[in-house]
N, C-alpha and C. Protein backbone atom coordinates (compact mmCIF):
# COMPACT_ATOMS: atom_id res chain seq x y z
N UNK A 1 -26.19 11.52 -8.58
CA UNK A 1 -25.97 12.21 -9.84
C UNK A 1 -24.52 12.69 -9.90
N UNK A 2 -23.57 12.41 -10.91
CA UNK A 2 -22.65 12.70 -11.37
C UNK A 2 -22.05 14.35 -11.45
N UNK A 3 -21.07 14.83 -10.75
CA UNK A 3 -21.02 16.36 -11.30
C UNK A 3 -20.37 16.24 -12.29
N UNK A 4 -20.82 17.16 -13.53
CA UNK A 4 -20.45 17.00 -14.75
C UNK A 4 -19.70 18.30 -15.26
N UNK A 5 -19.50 19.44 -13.75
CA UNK A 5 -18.87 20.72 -13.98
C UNK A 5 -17.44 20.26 -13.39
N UNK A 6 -16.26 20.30 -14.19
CA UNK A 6 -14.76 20.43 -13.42
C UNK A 6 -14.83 22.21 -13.03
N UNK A 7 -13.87 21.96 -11.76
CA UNK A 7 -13.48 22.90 -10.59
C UNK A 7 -12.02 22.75 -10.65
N UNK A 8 -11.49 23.86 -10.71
CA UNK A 8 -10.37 24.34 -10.39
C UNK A 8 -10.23 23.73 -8.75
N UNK A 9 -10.49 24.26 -8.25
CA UNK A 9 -10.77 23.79 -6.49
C UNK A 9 -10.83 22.04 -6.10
N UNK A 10 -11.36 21.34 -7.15
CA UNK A 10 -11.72 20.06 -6.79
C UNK A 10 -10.89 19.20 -8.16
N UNK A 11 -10.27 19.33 -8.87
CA UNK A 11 -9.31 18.48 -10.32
C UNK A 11 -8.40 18.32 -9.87
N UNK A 12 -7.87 17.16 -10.40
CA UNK A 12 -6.17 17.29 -10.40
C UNK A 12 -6.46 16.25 -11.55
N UNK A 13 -5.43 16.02 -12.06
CA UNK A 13 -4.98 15.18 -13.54
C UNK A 13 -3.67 14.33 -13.09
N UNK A 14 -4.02 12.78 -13.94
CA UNK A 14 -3.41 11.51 -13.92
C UNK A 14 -2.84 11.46 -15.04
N UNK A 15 -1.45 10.96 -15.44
CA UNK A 15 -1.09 10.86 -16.67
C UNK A 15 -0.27 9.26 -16.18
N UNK A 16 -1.18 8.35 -17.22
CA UNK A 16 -0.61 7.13 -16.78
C UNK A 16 -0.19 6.41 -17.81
N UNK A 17 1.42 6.48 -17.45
CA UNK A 17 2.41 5.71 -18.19
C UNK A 17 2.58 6.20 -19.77
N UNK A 18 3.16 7.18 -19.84
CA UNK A 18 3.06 7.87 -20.90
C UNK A 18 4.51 7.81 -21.39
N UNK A 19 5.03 6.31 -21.58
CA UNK A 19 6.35 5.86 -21.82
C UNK A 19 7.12 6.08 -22.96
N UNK A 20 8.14 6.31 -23.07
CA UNK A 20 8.84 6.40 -24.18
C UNK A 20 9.13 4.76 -25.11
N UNK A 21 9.31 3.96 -24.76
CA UNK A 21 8.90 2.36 -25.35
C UNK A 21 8.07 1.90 -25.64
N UNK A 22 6.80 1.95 -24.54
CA UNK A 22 5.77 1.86 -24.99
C UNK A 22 5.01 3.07 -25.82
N UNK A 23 4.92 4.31 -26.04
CA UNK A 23 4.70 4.97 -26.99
C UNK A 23 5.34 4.48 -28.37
N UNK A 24 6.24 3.81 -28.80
CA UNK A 24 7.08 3.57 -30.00
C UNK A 24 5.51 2.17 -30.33
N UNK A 25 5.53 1.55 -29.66
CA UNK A 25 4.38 0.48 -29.81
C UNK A 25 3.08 1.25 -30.59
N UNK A 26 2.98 2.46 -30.28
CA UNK A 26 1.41 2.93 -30.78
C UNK A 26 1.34 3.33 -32.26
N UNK A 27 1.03 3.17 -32.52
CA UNK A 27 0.34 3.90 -34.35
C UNK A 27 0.58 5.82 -33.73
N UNK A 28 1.89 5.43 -34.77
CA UNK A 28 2.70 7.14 -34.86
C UNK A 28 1.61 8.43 -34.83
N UNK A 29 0.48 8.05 -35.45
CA UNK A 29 -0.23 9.40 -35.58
C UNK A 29 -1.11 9.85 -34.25
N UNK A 30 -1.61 8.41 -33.95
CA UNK A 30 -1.87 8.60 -32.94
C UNK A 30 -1.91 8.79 -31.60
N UNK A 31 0.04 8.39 -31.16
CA UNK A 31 0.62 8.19 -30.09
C UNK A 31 1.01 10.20 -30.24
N UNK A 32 1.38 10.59 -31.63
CA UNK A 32 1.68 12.24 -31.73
C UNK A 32 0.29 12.77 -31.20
N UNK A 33 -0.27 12.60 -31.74
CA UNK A 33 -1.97 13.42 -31.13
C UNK A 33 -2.36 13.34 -29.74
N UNK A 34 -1.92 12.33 -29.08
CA UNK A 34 -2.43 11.86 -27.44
C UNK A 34 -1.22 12.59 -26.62
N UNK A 35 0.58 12.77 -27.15
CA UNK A 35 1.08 13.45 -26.41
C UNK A 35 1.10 14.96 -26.56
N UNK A 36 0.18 15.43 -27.71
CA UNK A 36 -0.05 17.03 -28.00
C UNK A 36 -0.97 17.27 -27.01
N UNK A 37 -2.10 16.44 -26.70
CA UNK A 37 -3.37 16.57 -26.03
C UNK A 37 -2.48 16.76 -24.25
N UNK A 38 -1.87 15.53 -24.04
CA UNK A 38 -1.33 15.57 -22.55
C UNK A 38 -0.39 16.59 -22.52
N UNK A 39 0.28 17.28 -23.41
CA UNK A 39 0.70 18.38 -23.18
C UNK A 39 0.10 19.64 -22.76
N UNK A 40 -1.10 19.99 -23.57
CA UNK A 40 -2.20 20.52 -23.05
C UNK A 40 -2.77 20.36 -21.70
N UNK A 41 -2.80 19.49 -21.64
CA UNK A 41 -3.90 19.23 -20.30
C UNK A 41 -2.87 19.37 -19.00
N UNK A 42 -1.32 19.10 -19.10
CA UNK A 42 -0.18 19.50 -18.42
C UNK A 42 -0.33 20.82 -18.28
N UNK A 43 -0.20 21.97 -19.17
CA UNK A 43 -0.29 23.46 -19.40
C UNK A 43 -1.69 23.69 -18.73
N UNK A 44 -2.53 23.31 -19.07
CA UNK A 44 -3.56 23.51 -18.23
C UNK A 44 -3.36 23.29 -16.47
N UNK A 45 -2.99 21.97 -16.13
CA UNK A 45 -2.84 21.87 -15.19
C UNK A 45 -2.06 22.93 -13.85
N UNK A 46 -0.98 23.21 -14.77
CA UNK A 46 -0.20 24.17 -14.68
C UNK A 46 -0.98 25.90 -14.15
N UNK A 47 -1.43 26.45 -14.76
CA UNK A 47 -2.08 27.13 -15.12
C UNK A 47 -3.19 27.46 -13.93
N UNK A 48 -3.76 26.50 -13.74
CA UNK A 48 -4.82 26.78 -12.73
C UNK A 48 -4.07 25.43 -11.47
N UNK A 49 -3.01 25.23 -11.13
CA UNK A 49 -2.08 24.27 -9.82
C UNK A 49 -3.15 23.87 -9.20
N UNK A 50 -3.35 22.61 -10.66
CA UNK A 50 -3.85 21.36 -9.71
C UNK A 50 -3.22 20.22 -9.88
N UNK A 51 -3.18 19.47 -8.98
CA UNK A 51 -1.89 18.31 -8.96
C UNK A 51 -1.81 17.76 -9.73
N UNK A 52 -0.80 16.84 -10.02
CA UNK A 52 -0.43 16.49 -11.20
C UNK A 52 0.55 15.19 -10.82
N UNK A 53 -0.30 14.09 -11.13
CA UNK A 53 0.17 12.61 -11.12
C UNK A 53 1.11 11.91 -11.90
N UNK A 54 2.07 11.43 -12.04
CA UNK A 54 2.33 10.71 -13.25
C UNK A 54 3.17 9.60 -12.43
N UNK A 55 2.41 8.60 -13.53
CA UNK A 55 3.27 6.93 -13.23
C UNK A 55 3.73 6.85 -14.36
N UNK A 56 4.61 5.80 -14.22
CA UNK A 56 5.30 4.75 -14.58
C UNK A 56 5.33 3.11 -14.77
N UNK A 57 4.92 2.63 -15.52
CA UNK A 57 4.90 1.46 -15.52
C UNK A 57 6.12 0.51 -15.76
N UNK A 58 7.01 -0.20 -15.36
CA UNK A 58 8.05 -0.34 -15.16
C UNK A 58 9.13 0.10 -16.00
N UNK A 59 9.53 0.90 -15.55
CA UNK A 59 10.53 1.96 -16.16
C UNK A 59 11.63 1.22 -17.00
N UNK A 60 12.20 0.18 -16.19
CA UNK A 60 13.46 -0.20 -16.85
C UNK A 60 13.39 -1.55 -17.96
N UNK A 61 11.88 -1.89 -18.57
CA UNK A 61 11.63 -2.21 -19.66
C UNK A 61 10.87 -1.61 -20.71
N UNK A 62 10.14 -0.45 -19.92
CA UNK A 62 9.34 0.30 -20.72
C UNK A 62 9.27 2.40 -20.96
N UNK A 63 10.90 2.39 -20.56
CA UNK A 63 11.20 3.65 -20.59
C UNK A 63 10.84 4.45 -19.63
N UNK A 64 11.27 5.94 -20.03
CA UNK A 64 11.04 6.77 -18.77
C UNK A 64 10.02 7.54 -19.19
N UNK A 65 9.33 8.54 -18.68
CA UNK A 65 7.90 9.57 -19.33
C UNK A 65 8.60 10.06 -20.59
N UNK A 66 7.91 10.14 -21.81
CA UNK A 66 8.08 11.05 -22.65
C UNK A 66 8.62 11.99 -22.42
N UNK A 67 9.68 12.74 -23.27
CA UNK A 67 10.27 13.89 -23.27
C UNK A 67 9.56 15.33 -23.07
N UNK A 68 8.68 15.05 -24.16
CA UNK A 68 7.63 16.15 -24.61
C UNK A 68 7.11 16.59 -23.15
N UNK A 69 6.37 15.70 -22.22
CA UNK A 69 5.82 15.47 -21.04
C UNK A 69 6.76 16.22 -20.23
N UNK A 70 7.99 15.73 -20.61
CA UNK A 70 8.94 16.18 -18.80
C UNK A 70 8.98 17.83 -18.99
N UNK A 71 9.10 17.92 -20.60
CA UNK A 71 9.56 19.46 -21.00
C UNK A 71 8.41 19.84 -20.12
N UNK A 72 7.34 20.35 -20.84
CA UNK A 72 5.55 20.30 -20.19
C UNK A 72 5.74 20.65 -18.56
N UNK A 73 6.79 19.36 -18.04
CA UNK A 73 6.08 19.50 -16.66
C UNK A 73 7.25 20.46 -15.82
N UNK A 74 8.24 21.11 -16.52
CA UNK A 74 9.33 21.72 -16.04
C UNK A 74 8.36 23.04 -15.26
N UNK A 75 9.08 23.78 -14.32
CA UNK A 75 8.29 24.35 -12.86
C UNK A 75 7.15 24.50 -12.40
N UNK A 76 6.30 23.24 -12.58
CA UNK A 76 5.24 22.70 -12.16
C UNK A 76 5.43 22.17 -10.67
N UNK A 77 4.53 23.05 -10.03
CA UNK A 77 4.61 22.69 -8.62
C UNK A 77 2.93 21.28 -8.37
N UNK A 78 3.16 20.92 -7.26
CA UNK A 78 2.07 20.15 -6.93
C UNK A 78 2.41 18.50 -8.02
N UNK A 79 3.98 18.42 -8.34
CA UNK A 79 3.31 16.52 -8.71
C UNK A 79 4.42 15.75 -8.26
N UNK A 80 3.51 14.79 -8.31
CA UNK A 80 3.83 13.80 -7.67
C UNK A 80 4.09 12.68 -9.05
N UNK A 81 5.29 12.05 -8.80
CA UNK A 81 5.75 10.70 -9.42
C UNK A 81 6.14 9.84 -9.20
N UNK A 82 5.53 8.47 -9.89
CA UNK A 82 5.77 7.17 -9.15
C UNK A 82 6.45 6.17 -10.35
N UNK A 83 6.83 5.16 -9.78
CA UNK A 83 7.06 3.95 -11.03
C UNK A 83 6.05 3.10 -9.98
N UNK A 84 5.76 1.96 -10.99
CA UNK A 84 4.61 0.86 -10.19
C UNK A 84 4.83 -0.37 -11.26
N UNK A 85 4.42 -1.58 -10.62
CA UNK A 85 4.68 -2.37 -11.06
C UNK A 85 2.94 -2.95 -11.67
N UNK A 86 2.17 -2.24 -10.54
CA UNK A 86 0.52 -2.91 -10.41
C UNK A 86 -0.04 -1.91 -11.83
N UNK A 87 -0.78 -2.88 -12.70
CA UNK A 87 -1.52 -1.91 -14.24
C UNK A 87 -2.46 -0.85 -13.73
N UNK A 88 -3.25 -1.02 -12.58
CA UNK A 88 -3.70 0.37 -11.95
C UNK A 88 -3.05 1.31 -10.94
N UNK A 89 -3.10 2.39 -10.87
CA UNK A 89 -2.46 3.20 -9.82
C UNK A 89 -3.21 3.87 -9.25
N UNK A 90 -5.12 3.79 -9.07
CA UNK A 90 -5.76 4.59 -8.34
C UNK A 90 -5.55 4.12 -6.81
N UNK A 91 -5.82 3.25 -6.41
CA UNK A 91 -5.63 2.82 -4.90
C UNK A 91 -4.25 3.12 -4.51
N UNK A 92 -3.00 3.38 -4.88
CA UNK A 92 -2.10 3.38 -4.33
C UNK A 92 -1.32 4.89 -3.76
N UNK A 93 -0.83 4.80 -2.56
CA UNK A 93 -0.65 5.65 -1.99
C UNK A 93 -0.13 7.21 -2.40
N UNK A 94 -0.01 6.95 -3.32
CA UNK A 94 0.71 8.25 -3.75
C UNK A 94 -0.70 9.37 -4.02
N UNK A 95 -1.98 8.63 -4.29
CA UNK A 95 -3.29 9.33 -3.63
C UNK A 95 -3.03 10.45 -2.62
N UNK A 96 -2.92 9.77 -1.83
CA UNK A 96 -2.94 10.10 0.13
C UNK A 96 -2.08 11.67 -0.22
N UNK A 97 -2.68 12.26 0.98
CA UNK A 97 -2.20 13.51 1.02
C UNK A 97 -3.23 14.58 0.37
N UNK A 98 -2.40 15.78 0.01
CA UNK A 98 -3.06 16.90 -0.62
C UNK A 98 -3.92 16.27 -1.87
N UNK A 99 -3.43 15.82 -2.98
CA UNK A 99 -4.06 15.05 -3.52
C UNK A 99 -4.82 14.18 -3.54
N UNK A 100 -5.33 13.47 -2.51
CA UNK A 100 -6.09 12.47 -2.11
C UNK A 100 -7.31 13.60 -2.10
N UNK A 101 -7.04 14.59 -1.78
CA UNK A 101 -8.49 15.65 -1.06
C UNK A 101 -8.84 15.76 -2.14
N UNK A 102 -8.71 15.88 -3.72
CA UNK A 102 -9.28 16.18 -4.70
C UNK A 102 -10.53 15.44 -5.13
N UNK A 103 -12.09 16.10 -5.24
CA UNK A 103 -13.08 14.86 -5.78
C UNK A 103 -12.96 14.41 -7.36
N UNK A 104 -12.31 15.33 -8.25
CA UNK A 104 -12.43 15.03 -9.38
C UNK A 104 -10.77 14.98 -10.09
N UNK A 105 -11.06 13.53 -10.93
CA UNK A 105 -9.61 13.40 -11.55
C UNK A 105 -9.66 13.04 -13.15
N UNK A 106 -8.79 13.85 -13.72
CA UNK A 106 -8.57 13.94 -15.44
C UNK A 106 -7.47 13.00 -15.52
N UNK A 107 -7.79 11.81 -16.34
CA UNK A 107 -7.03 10.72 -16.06
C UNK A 107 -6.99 10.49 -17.80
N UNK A 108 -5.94 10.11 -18.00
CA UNK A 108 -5.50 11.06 -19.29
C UNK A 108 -3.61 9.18 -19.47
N UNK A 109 -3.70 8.85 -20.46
CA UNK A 109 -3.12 7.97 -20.55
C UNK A 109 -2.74 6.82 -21.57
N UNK A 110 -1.83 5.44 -20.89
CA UNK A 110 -2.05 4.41 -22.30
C UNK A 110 -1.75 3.14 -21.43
N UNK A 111 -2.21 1.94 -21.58
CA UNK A 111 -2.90 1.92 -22.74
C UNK A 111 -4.26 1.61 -21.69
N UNK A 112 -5.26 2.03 -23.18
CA UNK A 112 -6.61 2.43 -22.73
C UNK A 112 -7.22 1.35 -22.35
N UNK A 113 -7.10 0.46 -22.66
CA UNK A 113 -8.14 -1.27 -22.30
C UNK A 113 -6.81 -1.97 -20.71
N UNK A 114 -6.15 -1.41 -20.48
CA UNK A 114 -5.43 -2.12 -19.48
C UNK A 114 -5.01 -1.06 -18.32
N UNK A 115 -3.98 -0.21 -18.08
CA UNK A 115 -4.01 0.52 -16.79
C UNK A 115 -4.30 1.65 -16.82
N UNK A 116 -4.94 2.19 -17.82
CA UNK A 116 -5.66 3.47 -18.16
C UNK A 116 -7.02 3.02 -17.32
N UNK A 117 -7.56 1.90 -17.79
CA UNK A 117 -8.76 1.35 -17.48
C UNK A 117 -8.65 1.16 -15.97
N UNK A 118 -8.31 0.49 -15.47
CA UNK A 118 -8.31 0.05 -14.09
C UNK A 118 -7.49 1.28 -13.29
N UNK A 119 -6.82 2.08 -13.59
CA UNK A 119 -6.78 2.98 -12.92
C UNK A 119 -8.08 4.44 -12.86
N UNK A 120 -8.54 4.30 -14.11
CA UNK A 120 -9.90 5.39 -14.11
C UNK A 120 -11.34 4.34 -13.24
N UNK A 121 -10.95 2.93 -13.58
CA UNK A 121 -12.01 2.35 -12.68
C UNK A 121 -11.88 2.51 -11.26
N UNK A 122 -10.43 2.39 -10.65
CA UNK A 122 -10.54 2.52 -9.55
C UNK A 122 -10.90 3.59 -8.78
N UNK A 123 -10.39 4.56 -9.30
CA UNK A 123 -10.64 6.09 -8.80
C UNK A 123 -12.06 6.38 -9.16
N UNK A 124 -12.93 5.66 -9.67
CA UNK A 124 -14.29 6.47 -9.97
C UNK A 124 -15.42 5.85 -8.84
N UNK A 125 -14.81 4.61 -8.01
CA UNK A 125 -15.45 3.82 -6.63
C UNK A 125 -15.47 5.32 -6.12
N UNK A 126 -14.80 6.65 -6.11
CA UNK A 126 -14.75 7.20 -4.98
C UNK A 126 -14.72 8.67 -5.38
N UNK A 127 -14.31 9.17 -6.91
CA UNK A 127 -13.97 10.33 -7.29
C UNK A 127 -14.89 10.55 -8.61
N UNK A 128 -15.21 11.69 -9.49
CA UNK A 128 -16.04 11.78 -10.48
C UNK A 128 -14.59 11.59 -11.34
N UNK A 129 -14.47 10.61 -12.35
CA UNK A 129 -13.39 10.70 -13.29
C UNK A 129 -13.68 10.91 -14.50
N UNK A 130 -12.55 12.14 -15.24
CA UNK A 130 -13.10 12.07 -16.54
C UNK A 130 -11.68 11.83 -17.38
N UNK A 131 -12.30 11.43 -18.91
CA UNK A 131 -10.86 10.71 -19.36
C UNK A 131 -11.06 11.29 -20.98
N UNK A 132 -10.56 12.05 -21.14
CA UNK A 132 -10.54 12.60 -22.10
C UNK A 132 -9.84 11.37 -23.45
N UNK A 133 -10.91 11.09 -24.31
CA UNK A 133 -10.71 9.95 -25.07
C UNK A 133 -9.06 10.28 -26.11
N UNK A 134 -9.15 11.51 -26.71
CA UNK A 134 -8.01 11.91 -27.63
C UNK A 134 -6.66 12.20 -26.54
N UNK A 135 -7.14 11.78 -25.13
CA UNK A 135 -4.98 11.50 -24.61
C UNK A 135 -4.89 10.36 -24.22
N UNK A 136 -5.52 9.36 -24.77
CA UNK A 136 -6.04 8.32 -24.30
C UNK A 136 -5.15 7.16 -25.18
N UNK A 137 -4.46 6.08 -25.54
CA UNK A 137 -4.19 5.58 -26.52
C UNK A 137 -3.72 3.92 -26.45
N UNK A 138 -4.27 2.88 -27.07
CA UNK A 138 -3.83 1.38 -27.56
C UNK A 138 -3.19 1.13 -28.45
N UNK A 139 -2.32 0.11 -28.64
CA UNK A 139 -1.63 -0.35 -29.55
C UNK A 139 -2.48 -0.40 -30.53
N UNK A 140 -3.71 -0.81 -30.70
CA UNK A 140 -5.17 -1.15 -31.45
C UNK A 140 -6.14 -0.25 -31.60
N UNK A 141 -7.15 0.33 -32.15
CA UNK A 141 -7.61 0.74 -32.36
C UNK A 141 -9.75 0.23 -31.19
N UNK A 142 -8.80 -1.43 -31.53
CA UNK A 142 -10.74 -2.57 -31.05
C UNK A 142 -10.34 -1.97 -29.18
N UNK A 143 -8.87 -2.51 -29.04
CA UNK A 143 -8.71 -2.36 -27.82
C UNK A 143 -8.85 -0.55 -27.12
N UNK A 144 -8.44 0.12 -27.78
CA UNK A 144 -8.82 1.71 -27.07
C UNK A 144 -10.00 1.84 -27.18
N UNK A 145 -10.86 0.83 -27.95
CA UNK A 145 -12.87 1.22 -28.21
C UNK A 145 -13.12 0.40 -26.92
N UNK A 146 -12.61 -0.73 -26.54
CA UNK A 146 -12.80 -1.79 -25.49
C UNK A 146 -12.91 -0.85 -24.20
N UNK A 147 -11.29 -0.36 -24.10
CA UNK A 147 -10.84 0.42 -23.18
C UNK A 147 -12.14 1.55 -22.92
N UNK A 148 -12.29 2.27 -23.66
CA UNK A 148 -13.08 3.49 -23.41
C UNK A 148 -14.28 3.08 -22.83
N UNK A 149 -14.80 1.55 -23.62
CA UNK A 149 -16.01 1.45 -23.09
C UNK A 149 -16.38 0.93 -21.83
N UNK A 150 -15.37 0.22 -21.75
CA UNK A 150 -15.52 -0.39 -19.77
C UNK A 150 -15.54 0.65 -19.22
N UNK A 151 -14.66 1.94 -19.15
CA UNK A 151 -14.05 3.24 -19.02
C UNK A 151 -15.30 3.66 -18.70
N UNK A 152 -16.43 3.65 -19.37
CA UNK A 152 -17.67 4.94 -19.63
C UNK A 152 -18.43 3.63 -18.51
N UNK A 153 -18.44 2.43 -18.69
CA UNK A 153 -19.37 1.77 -18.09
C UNK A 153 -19.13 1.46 -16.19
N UNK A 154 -17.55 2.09 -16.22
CA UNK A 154 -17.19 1.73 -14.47
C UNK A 154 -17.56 3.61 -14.15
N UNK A 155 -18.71 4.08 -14.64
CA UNK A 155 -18.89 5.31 -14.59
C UNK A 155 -18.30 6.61 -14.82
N UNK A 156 -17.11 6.15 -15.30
CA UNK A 156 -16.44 7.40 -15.59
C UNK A 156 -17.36 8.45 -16.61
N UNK A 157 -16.35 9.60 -16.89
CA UNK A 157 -17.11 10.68 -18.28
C UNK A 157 -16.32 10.69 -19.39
N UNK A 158 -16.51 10.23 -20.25
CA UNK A 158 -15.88 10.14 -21.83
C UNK A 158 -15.81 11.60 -22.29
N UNK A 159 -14.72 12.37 -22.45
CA UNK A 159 -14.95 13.45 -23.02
C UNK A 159 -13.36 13.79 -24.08
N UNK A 160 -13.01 14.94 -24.24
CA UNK A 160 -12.10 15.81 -24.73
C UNK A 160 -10.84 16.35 -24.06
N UNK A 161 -9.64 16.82 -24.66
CA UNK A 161 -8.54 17.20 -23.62
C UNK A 161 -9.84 19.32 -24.56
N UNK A 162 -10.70 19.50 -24.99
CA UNK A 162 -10.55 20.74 -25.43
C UNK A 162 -11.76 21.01 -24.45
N UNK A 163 -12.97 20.02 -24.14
CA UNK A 163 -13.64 20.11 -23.14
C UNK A 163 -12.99 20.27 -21.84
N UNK A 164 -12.64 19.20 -21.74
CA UNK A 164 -11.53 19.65 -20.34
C UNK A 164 -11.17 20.97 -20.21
N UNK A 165 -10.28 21.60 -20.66
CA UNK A 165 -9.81 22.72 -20.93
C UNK A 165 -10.50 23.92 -20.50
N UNK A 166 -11.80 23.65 -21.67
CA UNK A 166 -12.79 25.48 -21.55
C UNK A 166 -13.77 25.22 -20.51
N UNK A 167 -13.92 23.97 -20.12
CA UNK A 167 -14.68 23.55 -18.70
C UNK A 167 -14.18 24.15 -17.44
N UNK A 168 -12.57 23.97 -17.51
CA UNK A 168 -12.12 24.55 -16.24
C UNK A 168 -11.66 25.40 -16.10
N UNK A 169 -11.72 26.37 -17.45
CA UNK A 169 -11.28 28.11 -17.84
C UNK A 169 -12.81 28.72 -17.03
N UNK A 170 -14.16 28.17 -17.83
CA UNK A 170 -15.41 28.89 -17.78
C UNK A 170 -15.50 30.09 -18.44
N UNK A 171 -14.63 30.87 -18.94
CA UNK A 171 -15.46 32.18 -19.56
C UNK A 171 -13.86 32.41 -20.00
N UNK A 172 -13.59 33.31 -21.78
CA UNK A 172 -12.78 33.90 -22.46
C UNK A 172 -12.44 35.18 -21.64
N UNK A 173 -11.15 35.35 -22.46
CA UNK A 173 -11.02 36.81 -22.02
C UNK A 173 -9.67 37.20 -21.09
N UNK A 174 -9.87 35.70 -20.34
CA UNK A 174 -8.68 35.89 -19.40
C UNK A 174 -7.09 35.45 -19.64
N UNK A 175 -6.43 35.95 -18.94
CA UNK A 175 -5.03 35.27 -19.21
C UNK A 175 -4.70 33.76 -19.35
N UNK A 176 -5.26 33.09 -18.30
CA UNK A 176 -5.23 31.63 -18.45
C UNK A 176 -5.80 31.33 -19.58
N UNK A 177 -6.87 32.27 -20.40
CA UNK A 177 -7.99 31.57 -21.92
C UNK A 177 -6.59 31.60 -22.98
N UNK A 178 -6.33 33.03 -22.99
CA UNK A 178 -5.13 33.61 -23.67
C UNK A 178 -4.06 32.90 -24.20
N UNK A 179 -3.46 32.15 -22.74
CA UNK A 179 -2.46 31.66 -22.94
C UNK A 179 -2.54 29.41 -23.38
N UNK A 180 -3.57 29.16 -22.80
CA UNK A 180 -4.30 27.75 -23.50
C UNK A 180 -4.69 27.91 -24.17
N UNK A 181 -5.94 29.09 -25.29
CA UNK A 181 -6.48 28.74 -26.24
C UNK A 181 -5.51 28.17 -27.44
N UNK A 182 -4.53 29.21 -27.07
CA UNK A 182 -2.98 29.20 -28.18
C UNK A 182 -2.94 27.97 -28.64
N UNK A 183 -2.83 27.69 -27.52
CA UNK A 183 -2.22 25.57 -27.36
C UNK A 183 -3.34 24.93 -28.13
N UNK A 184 -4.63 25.51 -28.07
CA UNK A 184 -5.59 24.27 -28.98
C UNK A 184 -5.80 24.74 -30.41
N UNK A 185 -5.46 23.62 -31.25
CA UNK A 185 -5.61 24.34 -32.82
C UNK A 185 -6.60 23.81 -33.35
């Protein structure tokens, strides 16, 4: 049986390939909505220091991370960054370590039918993954439905960057609610 509660203690979050070139490729409204969401889920991350992944898919044809993102990830302790050439990045070493110890990963990305996919497939052989569909994004609309659905069928959890969020707050009131609720409109 699947745990379907995120833990502060057991999350860390994947942000894969969240390019400045390839973002220009996506349908504007929706490439703006997926980097508001990964901004969020960055601030979150932040917030309760749990690691924090980010690839690259070859940088020097397909840009460097979003701006928005780097702002986001300015004195964020705990991440780790890679460039890669391979469309998945769960098996690869940059796992290993403190981060490797994590059971559950918020894998959060583009594009959704290609290394979004095979990187949430790979990590779910071994980790509970959840992929919040709205930071999620395809050039296409058939292909991010494609994406999601292999996504839900290599067991992952289809959810929200706002589920995410009040999942791993658990209860209002507090400073961390305070200072994320802000962020969700």
């Amino acid at each position: 049986m699947i745990d379907l509660e995120l833990s502060r203690d057991n999350a860390g979050l994947v942000l894969v390939d969240f390019q400045e070139r390839l973002l220009k490729a996506m349908p504007p409204e929706i490439a703006e909505r997926a980097i508001q969401n990964a901004v969020i889920l960055v601030e979150a991350a932040k917030r309760m220091n749990l690691p924090i992944i980010i690839s690259q898919q070859y940088p020097r044809g397909l840009g460097q991370t979003a701006p928005e993102l780097v702002g986001a990830l300015e004195n964020a302790a705990n991440v780790t960054r890679f460039d890669k050439v391979q469309f998945g990045c769960g098996g690869l070493p940059e796992f290993e370590g403190p981060a490797g110890k994590r059971k559950q990963w918020i894998v959060a990305g583009m594009e959704t039918h290609v290394c979004l996919y095979q990187t949430a497939r790979s990590l779910a052989r071994t980790h509970t993954v959840f992929v919040p569909a709205d930071a999620a994004l395809s050039r296409t609309k058939a292909n991010w439905q494609i994406g999601l659905d292999l996504i839900q069928r290599a067991g992952c959890v289809l959810t929200s960057t706002e589920t995410v969020v009040f999942d791993l707050l658990k209860q209002a009131g507090t400073d961390d609610f305070k200072a994320l609720s802000r962020l969700i409109k």
